[in-house]
Every structure is written in structure tokens, then in C-alpha cells.
Protein backbone atom coordinates (compact mmCIF):
# COMPACT_ATOMS: atom_id res chain seq x y z
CA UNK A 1 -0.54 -4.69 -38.37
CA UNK A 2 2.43 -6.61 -36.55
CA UNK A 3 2.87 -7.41 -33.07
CA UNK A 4 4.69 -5.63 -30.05
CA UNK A 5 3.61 -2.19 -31.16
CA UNK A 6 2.75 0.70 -29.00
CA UNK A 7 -0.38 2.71 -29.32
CA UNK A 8 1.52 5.68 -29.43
CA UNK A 9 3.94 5.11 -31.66
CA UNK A 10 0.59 4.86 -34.17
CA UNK A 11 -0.76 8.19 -33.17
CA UNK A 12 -1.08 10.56 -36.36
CA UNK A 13 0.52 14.11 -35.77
CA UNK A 14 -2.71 15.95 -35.40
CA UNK A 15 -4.23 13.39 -32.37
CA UNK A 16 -4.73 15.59 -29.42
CA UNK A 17 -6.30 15.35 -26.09
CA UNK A 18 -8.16 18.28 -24.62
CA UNK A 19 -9.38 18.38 -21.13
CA UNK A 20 -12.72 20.89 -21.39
CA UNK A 21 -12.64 21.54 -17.58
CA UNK A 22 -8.50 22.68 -17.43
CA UNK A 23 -7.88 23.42 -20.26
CA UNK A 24 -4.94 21.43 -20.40
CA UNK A 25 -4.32 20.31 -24.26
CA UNK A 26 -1.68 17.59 -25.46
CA UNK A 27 -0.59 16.85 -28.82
CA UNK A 28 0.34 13.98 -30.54
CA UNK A 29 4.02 15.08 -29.27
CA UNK A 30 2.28 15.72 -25.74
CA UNK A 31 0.94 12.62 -25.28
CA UNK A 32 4.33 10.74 -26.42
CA UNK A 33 6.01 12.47 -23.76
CA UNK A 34 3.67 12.25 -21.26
CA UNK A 35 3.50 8.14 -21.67
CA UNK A 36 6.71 7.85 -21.80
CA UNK A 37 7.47 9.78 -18.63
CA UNK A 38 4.45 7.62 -16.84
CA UNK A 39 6.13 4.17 -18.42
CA UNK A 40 9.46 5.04 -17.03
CA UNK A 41 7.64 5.70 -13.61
CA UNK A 42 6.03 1.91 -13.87
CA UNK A 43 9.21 0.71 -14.97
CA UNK A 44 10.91 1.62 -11.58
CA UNK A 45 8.34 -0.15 -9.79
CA UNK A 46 9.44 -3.04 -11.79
CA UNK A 47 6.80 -4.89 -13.66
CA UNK A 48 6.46 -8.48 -15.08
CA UNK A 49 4.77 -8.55 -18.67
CA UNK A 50 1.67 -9.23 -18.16
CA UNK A 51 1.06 -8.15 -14.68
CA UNK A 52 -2.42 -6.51 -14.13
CA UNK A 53 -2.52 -2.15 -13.00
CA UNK A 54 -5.91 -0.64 -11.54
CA UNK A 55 -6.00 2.39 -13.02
CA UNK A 56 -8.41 4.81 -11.72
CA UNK A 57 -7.11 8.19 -11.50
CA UNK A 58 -9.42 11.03 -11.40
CA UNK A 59 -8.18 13.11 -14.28
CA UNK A 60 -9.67 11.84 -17.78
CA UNK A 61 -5.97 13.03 -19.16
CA UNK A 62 -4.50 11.28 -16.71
CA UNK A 63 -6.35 8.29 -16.77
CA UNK A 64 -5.78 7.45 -20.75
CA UNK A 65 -1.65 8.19 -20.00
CA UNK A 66 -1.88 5.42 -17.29
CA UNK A 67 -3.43 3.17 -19.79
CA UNK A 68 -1.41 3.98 -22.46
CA UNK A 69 1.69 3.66 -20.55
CA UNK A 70 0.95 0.60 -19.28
CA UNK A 71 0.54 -0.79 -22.89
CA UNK A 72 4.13 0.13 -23.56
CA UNK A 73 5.67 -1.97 -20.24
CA UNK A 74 3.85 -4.83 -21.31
CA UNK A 75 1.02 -4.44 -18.58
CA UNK A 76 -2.68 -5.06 -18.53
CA UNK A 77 -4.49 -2.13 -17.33
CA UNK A 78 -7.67 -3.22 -15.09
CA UNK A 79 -10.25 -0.32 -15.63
CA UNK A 80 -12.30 1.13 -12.79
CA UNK A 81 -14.81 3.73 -11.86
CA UNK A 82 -11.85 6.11 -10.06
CA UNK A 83 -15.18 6.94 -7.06
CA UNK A 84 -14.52 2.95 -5.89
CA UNK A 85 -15.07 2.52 -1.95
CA UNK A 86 -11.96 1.25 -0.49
CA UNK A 87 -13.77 -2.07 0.04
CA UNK A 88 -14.44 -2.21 -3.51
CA UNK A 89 -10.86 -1.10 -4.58
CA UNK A 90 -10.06 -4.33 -2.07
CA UNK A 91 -12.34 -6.61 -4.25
CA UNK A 92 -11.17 -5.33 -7.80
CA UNK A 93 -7.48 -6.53 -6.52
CA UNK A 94 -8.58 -9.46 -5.32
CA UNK A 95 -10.12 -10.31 -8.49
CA UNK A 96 -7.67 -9.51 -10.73
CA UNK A 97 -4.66 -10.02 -8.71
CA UNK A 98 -3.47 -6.54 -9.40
CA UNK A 99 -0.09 -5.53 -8.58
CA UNK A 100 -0.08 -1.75 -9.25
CA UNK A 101 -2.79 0.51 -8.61
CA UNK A 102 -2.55 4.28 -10.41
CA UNK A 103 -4.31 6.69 -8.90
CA UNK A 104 -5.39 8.55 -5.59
CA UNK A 105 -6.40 5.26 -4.08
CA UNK A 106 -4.00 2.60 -3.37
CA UNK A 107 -5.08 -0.26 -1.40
CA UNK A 108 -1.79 -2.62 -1.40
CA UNK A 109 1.78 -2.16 -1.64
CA UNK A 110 3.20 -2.14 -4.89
CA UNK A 111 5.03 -4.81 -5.97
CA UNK A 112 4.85 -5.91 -9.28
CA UNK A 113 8.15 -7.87 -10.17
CA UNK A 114 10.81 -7.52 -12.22
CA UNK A 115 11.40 -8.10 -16.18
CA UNK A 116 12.33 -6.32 -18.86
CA UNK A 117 9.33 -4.04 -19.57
CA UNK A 118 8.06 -4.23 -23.35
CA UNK A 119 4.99 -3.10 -25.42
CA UNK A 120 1.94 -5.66 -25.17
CA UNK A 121 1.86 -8.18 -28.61
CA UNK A 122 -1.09 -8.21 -30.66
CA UNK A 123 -2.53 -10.93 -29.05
CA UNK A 124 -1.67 -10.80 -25.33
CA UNK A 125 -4.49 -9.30 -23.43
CA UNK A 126 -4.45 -5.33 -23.16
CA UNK A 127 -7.71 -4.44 -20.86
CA UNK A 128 -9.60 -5.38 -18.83
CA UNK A 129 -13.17 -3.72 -17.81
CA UNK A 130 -15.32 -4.59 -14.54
CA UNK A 131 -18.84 -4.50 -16.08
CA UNK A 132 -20.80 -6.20 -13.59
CA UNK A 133 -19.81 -3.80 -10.43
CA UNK A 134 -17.28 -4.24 -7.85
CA UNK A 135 -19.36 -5.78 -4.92
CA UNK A 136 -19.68 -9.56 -4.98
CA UNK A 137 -17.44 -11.52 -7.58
CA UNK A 138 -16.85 -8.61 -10.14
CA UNK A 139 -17.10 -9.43 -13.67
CA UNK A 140 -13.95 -8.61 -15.84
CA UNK A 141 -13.90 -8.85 -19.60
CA UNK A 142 -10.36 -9.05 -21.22
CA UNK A 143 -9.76 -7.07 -24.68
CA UNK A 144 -6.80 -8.11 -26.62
CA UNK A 145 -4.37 -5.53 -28.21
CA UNK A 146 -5.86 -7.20 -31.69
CA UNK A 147 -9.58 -6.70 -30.45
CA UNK A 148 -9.15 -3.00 -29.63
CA UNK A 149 -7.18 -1.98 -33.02
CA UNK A 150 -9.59 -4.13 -34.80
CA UNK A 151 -12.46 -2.00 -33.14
CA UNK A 152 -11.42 1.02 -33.72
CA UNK A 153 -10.19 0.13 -37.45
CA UNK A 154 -14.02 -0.56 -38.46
CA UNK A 155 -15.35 2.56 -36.66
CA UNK A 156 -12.80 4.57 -38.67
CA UNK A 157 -13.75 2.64 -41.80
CA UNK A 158 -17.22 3.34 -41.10
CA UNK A 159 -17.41 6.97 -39.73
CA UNK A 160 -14.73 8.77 -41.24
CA UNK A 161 -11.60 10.14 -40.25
CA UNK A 162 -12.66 13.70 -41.05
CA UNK A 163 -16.15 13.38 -39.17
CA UNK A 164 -14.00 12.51 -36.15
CA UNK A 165 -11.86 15.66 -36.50
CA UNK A 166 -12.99 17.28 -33.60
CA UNK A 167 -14.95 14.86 -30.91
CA UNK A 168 -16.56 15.56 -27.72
CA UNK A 169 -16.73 12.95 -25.25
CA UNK A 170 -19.07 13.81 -22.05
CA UNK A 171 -18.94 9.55 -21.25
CA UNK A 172 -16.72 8.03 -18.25
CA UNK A 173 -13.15 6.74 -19.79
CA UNK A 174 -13.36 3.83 -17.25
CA UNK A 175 -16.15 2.08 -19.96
CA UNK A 176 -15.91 0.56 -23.26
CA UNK A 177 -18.36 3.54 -25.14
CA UNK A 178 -16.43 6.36 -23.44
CA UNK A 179 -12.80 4.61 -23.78
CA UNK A 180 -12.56 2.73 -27.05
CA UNK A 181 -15.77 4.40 -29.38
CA UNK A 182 -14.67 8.02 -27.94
CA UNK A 183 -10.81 8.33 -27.46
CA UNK A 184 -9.36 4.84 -29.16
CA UNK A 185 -11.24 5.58 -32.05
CA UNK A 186 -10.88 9.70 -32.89
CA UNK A 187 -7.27 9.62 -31.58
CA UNK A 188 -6.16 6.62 -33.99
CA UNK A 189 -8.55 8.73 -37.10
CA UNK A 190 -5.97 12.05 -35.95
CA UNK A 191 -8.96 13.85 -33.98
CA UNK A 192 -8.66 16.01 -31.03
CA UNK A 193 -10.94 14.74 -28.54
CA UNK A 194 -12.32 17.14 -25.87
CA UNK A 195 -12.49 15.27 -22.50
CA UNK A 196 -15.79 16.37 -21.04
CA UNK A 197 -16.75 13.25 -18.51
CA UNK A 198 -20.00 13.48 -16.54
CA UNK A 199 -20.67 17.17 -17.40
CA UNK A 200 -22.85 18.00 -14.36
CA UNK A 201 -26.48 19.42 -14.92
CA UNK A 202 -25.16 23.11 -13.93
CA UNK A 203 -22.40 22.67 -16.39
CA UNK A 204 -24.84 21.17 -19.46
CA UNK A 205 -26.23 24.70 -19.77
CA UNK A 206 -23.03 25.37 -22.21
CA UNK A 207 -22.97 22.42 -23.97
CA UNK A 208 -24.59 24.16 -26.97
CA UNK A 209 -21.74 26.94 -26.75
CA UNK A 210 -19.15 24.48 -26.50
CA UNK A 211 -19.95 22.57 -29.54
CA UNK A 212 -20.21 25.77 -31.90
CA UNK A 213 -17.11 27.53 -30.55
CA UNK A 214 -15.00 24.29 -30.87
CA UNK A 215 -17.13 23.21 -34.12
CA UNK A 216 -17.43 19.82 -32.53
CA UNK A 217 -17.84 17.46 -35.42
CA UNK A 218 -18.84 14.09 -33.51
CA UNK A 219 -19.97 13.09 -30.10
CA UNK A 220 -21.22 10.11 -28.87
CA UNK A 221 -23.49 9.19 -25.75
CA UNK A 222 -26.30 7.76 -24.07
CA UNK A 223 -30.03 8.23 -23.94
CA UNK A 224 -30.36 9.63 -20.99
CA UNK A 225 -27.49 12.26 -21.15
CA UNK A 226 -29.53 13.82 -23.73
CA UNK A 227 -32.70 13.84 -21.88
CA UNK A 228 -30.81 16.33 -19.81
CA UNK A 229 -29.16 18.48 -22.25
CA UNK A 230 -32.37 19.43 -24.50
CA UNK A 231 -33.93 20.24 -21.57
CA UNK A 232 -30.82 22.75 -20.14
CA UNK A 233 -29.34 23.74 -22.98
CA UNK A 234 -30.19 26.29 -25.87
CA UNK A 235 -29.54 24.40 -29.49
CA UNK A 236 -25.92 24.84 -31.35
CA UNK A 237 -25.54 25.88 -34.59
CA UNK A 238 -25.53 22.64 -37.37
CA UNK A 239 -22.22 21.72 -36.62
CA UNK A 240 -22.48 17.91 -35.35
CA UNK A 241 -22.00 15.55 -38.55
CA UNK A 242 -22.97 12.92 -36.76
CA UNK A 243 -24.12 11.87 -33.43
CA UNK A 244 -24.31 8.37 -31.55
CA UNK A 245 -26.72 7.61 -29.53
CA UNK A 246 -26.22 4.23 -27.19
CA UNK A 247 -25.90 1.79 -24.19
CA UNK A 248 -29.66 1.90 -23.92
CA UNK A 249 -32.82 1.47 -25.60
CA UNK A 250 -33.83 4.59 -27.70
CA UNK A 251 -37.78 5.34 -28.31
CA UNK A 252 -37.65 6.91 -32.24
CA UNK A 253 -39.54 10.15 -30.29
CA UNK A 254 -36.21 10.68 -28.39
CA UNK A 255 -34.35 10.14 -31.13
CA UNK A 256 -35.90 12.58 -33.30
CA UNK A 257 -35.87 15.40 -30.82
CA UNK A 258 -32.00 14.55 -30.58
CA UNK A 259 -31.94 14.90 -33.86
CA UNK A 260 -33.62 18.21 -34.46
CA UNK A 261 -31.57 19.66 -31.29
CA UNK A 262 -28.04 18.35 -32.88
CA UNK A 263 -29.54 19.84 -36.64
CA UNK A 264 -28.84 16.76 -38.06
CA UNK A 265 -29.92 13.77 -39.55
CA UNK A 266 -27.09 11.91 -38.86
CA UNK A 267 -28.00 10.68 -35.61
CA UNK A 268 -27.22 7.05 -35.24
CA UNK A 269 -28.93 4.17 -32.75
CA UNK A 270 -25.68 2.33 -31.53
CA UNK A 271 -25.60 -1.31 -31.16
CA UNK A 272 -22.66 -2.99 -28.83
CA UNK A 273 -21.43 -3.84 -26.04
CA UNK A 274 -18.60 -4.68 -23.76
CA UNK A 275 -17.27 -7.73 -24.99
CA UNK A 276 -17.48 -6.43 -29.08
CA UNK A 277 -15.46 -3.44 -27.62
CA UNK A 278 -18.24 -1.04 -28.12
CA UNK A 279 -19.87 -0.41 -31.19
CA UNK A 280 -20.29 -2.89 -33.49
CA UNK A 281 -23.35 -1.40 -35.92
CA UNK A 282 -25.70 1.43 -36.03
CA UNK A 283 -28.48 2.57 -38.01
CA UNK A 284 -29.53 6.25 -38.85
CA UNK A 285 -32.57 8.08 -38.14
CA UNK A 286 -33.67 8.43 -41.50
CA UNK A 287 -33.14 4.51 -42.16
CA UNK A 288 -35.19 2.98 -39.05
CA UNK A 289 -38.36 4.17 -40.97
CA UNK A 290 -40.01 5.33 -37.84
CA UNK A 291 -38.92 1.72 -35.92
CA UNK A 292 -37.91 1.90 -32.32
CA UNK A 293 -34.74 -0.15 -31.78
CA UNK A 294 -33.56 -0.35 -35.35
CA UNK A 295 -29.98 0.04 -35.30
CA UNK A 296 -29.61 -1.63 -39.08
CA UNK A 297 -26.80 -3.43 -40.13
CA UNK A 298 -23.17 -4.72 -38.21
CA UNK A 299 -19.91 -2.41 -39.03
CA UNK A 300 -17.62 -6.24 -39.74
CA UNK A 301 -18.75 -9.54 -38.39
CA UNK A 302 -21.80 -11.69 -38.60
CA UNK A 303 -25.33 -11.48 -37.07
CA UNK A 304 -28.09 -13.84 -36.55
CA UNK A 305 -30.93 -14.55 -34.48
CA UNK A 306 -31.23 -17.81 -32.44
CA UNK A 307 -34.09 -20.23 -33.57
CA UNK A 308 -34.95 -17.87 -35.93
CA UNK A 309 -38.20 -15.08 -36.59
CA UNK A 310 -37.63 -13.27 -33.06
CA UNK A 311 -35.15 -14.36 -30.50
CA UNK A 312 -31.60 -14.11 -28.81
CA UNK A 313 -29.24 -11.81 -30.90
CA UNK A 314 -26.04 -13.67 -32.27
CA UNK A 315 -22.71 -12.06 -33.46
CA UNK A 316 -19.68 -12.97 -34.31
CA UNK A 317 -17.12 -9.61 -34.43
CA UNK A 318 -13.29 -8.93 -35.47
CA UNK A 319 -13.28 -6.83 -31.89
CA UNK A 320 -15.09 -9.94 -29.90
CA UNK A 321 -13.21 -9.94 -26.34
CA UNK A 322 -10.91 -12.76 -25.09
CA UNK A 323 -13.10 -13.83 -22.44
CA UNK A 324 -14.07 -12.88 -18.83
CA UNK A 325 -10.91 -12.71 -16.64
CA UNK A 326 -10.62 -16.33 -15.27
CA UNK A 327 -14.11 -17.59 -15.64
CA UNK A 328 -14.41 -20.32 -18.27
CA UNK A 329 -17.77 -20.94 -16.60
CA UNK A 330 -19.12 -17.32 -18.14
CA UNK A 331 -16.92 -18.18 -21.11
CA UNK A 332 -18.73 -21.39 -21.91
CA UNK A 333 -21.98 -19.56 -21.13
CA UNK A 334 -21.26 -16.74 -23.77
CA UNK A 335 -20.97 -18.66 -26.82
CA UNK A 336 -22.49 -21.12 -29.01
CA UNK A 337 -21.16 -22.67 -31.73
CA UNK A 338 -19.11 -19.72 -32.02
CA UNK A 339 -21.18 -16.89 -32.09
CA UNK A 340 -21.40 -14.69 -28.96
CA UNK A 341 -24.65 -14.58 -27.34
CA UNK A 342 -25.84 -10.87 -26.50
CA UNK A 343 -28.59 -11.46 -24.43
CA UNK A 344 -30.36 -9.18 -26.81
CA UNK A 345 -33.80 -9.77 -28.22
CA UNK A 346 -34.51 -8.86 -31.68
CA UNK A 347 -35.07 -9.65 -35.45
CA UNK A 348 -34.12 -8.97 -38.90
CA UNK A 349 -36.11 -6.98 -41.78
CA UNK A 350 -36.05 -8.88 -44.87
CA UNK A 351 -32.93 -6.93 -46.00
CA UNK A 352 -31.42 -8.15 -42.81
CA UNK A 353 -31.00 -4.91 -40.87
CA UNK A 354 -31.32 -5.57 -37.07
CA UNK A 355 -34.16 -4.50 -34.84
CA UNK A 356 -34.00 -4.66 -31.26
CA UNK A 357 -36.94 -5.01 -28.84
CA UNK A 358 -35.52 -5.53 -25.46
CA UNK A 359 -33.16 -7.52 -23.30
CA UNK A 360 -33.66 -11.34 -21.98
CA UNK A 361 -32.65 -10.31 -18.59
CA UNK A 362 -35.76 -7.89 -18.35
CA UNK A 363 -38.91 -10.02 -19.82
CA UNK A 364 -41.67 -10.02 -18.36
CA UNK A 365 -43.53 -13.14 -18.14
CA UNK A 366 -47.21 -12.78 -18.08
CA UNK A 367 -49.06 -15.82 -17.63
CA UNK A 368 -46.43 -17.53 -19.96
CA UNK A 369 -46.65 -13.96 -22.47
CA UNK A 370 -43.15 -12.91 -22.86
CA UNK A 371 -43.05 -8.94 -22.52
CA UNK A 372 -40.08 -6.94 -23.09
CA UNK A 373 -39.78 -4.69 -20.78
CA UNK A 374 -37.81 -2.05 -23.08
CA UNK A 375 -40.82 -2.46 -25.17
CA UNK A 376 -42.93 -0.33 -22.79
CA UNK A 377 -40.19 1.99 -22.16
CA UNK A 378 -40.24 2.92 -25.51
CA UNK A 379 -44.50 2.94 -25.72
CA UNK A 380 -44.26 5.31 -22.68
CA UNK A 381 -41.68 7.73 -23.80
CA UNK A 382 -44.00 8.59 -26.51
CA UNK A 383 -46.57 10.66 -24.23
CA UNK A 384 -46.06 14.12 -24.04
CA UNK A 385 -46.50 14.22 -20.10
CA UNK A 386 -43.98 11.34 -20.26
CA UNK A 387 -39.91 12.31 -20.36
CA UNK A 388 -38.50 8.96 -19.27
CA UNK A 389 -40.36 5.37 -18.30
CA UNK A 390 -38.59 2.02 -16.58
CA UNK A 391 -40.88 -0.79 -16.75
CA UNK A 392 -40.03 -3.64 -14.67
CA UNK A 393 -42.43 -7.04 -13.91
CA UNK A 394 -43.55 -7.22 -10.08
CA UNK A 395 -45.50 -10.69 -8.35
CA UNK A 396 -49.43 -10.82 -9.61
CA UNK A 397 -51.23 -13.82 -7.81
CA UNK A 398 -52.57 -15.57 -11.02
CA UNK A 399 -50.65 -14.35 -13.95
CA UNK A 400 -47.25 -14.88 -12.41
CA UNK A 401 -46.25 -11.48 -13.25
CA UNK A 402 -47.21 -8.08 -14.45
CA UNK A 403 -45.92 -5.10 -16.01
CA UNK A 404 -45.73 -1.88 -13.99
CA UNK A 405 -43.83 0.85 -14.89
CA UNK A 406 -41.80 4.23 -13.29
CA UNK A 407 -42.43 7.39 -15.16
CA UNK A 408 -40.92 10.96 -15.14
CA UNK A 409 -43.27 13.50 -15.94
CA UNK A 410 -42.70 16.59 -17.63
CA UNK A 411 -42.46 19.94 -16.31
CA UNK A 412 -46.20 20.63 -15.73
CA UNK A 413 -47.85 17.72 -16.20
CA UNK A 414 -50.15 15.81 -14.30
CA UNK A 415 -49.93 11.95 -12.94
CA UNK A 416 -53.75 10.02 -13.70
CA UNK A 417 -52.47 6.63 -14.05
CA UNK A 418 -55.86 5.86 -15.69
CA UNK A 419 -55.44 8.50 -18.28
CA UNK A 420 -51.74 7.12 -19.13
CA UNK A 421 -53.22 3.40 -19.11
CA UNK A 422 -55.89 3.86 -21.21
CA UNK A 423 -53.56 5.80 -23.72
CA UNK A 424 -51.54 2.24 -23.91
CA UNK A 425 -54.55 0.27 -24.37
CA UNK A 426 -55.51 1.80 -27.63
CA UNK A 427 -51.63 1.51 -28.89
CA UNK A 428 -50.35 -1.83 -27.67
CA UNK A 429 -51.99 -5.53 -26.54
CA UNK A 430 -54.08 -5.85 -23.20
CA UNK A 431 -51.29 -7.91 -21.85
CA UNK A 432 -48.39 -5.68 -22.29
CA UNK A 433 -50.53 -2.41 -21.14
CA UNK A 434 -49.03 -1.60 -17.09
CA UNK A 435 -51.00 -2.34 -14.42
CA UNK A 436 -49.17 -0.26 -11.86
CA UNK A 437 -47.62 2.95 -12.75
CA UNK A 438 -45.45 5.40 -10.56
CA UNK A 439 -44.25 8.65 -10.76
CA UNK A 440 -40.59 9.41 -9.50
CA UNK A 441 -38.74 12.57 -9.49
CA UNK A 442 -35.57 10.40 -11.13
CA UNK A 443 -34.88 7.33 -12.27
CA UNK A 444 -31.69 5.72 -10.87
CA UNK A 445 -28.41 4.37 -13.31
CA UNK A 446 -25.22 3.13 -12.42
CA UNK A 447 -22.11 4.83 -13.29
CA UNK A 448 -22.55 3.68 -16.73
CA UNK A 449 -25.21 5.61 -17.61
CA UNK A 450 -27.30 2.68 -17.55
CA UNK A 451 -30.99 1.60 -15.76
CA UNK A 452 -30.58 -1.21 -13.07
CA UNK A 453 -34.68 -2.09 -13.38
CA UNK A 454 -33.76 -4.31 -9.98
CA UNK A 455 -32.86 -0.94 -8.27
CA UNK A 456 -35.73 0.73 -9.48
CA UNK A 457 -38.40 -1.34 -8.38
CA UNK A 458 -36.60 -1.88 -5.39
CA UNK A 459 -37.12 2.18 -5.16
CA UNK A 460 -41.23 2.22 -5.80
CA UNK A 461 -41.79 -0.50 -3.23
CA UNK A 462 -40.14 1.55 -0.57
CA UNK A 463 -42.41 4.63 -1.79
């Protein structure tokens, strides 16, 4: 692949784009057109190479032809959540020094300079994607044009072009799993992806409809999407190839009742994140052998585990990120010796396949026991009354810390936190079993799909 080369001018003839809620479809012709309209807008603006653009329109179509056409005039495009508060549409700027800002919002005059506009190189940076939320100092990590194709090429090499023939993406475009593993990756393959973001819980009850009428081949999301959509929707006919499941832990009961909803097999635990640009290895149902958190071996790229036996997951990727937008402080925090440090806890199976038991952020430390708090999750989520479990550590006046736990109950069933900790006792160590349980109607995520344990314990101790 050589430099200066625009992402569209790659584009196979049967990419498309197909907005579920409008109806609206582009082709590979469409889409051409469409960025190149949208680059000749930026142009007239007049843009410096290099220059960072907020894009955060509301439209998923909309929001991929700002990218791409920023790509072509040689911009960076700064990805946000398009519901920002002004104040954190202020911040985002700020941060990034941002000198255009697409969409409905636009906090600043544009003004982005003048030079002669030209597609990014292979190596300039491309993206950038707040991860860390937009109050405070956000947190921006910078994909090159390099790390993105590189991303995508491995996902291709690894799923298929013809299993991404038809893909349905119900995840954000603003995030690494909905933008690069969802779009990047079936467009470049020649897919049509079908641009379904959020699907509210009113409109889940057609999900199963959708995917047999469009005979939706692959589809990608997280955990707790698909907590809602076995419980809405009526099951498709088998056609799902394969299915990713990711951006949070997975208990191997959830991922088997995926798995018999999809009528497939092929359901895959993801591992990634941000700064690999998504995905960067997955294992199958049938290969994690009953083990929560396997997610087997990496798709390119190296992985080992720090000190050894259990500990902090290391990788080294083709699609690792550039950095963190003008913090070498985070940047020398990241790595070691090279390898990128995840902040993951896991281990490898003596055919070195990756399991992973939780996150370093969320241990709990119980009188100097280290308990992983996704660990619990995962117990919980294996009782029938149980559909969805947070466990967080709160203060305990001689162990330090103890495990207590948020639950969703089923439709039905009854909260006896004695019941529910006696059923851990007899399946995990006396240490690890929760000494406080609570039962909440919901349990809250950010827009990433993801659990902020802060928030929810922050939300039992106001109960």
C-alpha cells in the first residue's frame, strides 16, 4: 500500500452504505460523490493539512462522509458523541485545537487556514477518538492512516470478505468497534453495511425481521445490546455466519444464549480496544471449552503476559495507535519495552490462547486478596433469577475492601440476597463471595455501551 491515498478511491464497486431508519442507500459510486461534494465544501473553508475537524453530525451516513472527506483534504477528523453539551463541545476544541466542527453544533468560528488540500499519507495521523469523556482533560487517541488500513486488512484476512457481505451495525460510529470493526472493515471487504446505531428498545422488536429479510450475514456488538434483544425480539432464521460479541466481559451463559438466538456457532468473544483500533483477536464459542473470558488467539501481533502465570495483558499490534493526542505522559505510561500495556488481566492456556479475567482498574483488594471484579460479574450472570450483575469493591473496616455487587433480576424473580450468596459460596472462594448485594431496575453505561462501576456504586449508595 503507498502513501497519499484516499479511502475512497479503494472502495470495491459493491461497498454500500445503508441507513436502516431512511432508507437512504449509497453505492460505491454514491459515496464517491457524496465525499467529494463534502471535500469541496471543506476545501472552501480552506484547510491546512493536518488541521483537526470535530465531526459529530447526527446522521450515521453523514457522519462517515465527514470523515471520509476529511481524509481526502488532508484533515484529521476528531470523533465525538454528536449528543455533546455545548460545554463539552467547548472542551473537545480546546483539547484538540480544532478548527472545523461538522455538524449541528458549532461552537467557534471556522477558520482553518489555507493550503493546498491533499489526501492524508500513510503515516500522518487520520483520527482521533475521545475515549475517556469530554469533561475534565479528555483523552484523545490518534490512529494513523497505516494503523486503520492495517486493522481492517487483518479483520478481512481473518473473517472473510464474503461473511461481511451484508453487515449490520446497531454500534455508535463515533467509537472504534462501531467505526473501524463495523464500517472500515465490511466497506474495504465490498459489504453493504446497514447503519442501525442505538436501535431503541421499541425498535429491537424487529431486529429478528430485519436480519432475515436483508439476510444479514455479520453483525457485531456488545454484551449488553444483546441482553436486550433476546429478551424483545422473536429469533431470525440461521442467517448470521458469524457474530461478535465485545467491549465487555462476556459470562459463557450469555454467550451461549447469543448463540442459540443468532443459530450459530460462530459467535466470537472479541478482544481490543481503542488504541489496537478495535479488534485485535477473538475466540469462538465452541473453542473457549466452556471458559468465561476466553477470546483465544491475536488476529497479527504479539501477546504476552507481564511477570508471567497471571497478570497485565501485553500486545504488540500492526493497528497499535500513534499515541494519545499531546500527552507523552500517557504515552510513556502505555508502553513497556515496546509492548502496549492493556490494563487487562489474564493468562495463557498452554497452547497460548488468551483468557481474560478482569480489568486492573476494577480489583478488588480484600485484605491484600486481589479480586476481579469482572470475575463476579460473570459468577452472577450464571443464576437464572440473575440477567445482568456489576460488582464493584466498597470500604470494609478490617479487610480494606469488599465485594458487593448490583444485580438485575429477571422478569419474575425474587431478590433474597442470602439465597444468591449462599449460591456463590458453594461455586467460588469465601473471599470473592459479595457481601452486599443490590437489586436495580438498570444498570448504567456510557455512550459506549460500556459499565462505569464508579457510577454504579455511586447509584446504590444513594438508594
Amino acid at each position: 500500500m503507498i502513501g497519499n491515498l484516499s479511502f475512497t478511491a479503494m472502495l470495491p464497486a459493491s461497498a454500500a452504505l445503508v441507513d436502516v431508519r431512511t432508507g437512504t442507500t449509497l453505492d460505491a459510486a454514491g459515496i464517491r460523490l457524496r465525499v467529494k461534494e463534502k471535500a469541496a465544501e471543506l476545501s472552501r473553508h480552506g484547510v491546512t493539512s493536518g488541521a483537526r475537524a470535530v465531526v459529530a453530525e447526527a446522521n450515521p451516513v453523514d457522519y462517515l462522509i465527514a470523515i471520509f472527506a476529511c481524509w481526502e483534504v488532508g484533515l484529521i477528523a476528531v470523533a465525538v458523541n454528536p449528543g455533546l453539551r455545548p460545554e463539552e463541545c467547548e472542551n473537545v476544541v480546546e483539547t484538540t485545537g480544532a478548527s472545523l466542527w461538522l455538524g449541528p453544533q458549532r461552537p467557534r468560528e471556522e477558520a482553518a487556514g489555507t493550503s493546498e488540500p491533499r489526501p492524508l499519507r500513510l503515516d500522518e495521523p487520520a483520527l482521533i477518538l475521545m475515549t475517556s469523556g469530554t469533561t475534565g482533560r479528555p483523552k484523545g487517541i490518534v490512529h494513523s492512516v497505516r494503523s486503520l488500513f492495517a486493522r481492517a486488512a487483518l479483520n478481512i484476512a481473518e473473517i472473510g470478505p464474503e461473511v461481511l457481505r451484508e453487515t449490520l451495525c446497531v454500534l455508535p460510529v463515533f467509537f472504534g468497534h462501531g467505526l473501524i470493526g463495523n464500517v472500515l472493515t465490511p466497506l474495504l471487504a465490498g459489504g453493504r453495511v446497514h447503519l442501525w446505531p442505538g436501535p431503541a428498545l421499541s425498535e429491537l422488536g424487529g431486529l429478528a425481521g430485519y436480519l432475515s429479510t436483508n439476510r444479514i450475514s455479520f453483525m457485531s456488538s456488545v454484551p449488553s445490546f444483546w441482553k436486550l434483544a433476546l429478551r424483545v425480539s422473536a429469533r431470525p432464521e440461521p442467517v448470521l455466519e458469524r457474530v461478535h460479541v465485545g467491549s465487555a466481559p462476556l459470562s459463557i451463559e450469555h454467550w451461549r444464549a447469543i448463540a442459540e438466538w443468532c443459530g450459530t456457532r460462530r459467535v466470537f468473544n472479541m478482544f481490543g480496544m481503542t488504541e489496537t483500533a478495535n479488534w485485535i483477536g477473538g475466540g469462538s464459542l465452541d473453542e473457549a471449552e466452556a471458559r468465561d473470558g476466553y477470546v483465544g488467539r491475536l488476529w497479527g501481533g504479539s501477546v504476552a503476559i507481564d511477570g508471567g502465570g497471571r497478570g497485565e495483558v501485553l500486545v504488540q499490534s500492526p493497528s497499535m495507535m500513534l499515541g494519545y493526542w499531546q500527552r507523552p505522559d500517557l504515552d510513556a505510561a502505555a508502553f513497556t519495552n515496546g509492548w502496549f500495556r492493556t490494563g487487562d488481566i489474564g493468562e495463557l492456556d498452554a497452547a497460548g490462547n488468551l483468557i481474560l479475567v478482569g480489568r486492573s482498574k476494577s480489583e478488588i483488594n480484600r485484605g491484600g486478596i486481589k479480586i476481579q471484579a469482572e470475575e463476579i460479574d460473570m459468577l452472577l450472570e450464571r443464576h437464572e433469577a440473575i440477567v445482568e450483575a456489576c460488582a464493584f469493591g466498597i470500604p470494609d473496616a478490617i479487610a480494606g475492601e469488599a465485594v458487593a455487587a448490583a444485580i438485575v433480576l429477571a422478569d419474575g424473580a425474587t431478590f433474597d440476597p442470602e439465597a444468591l450468596k449462599a449460591w456463590c459460596r458453594a461455586r467460588v472462594r469465601d473471599e470473592a463471595v459479595p457481601s452486599k448485594l443490590f437489586a436495580v431496575a438498570a444498570i448504567p453505561r456510557n455512550d459506549r455501551g460500556k459499565i462505569v462501576r464508579a457510577d454504579v456504586r455511586a447509584m446504590v449508595e444513594r438508594q
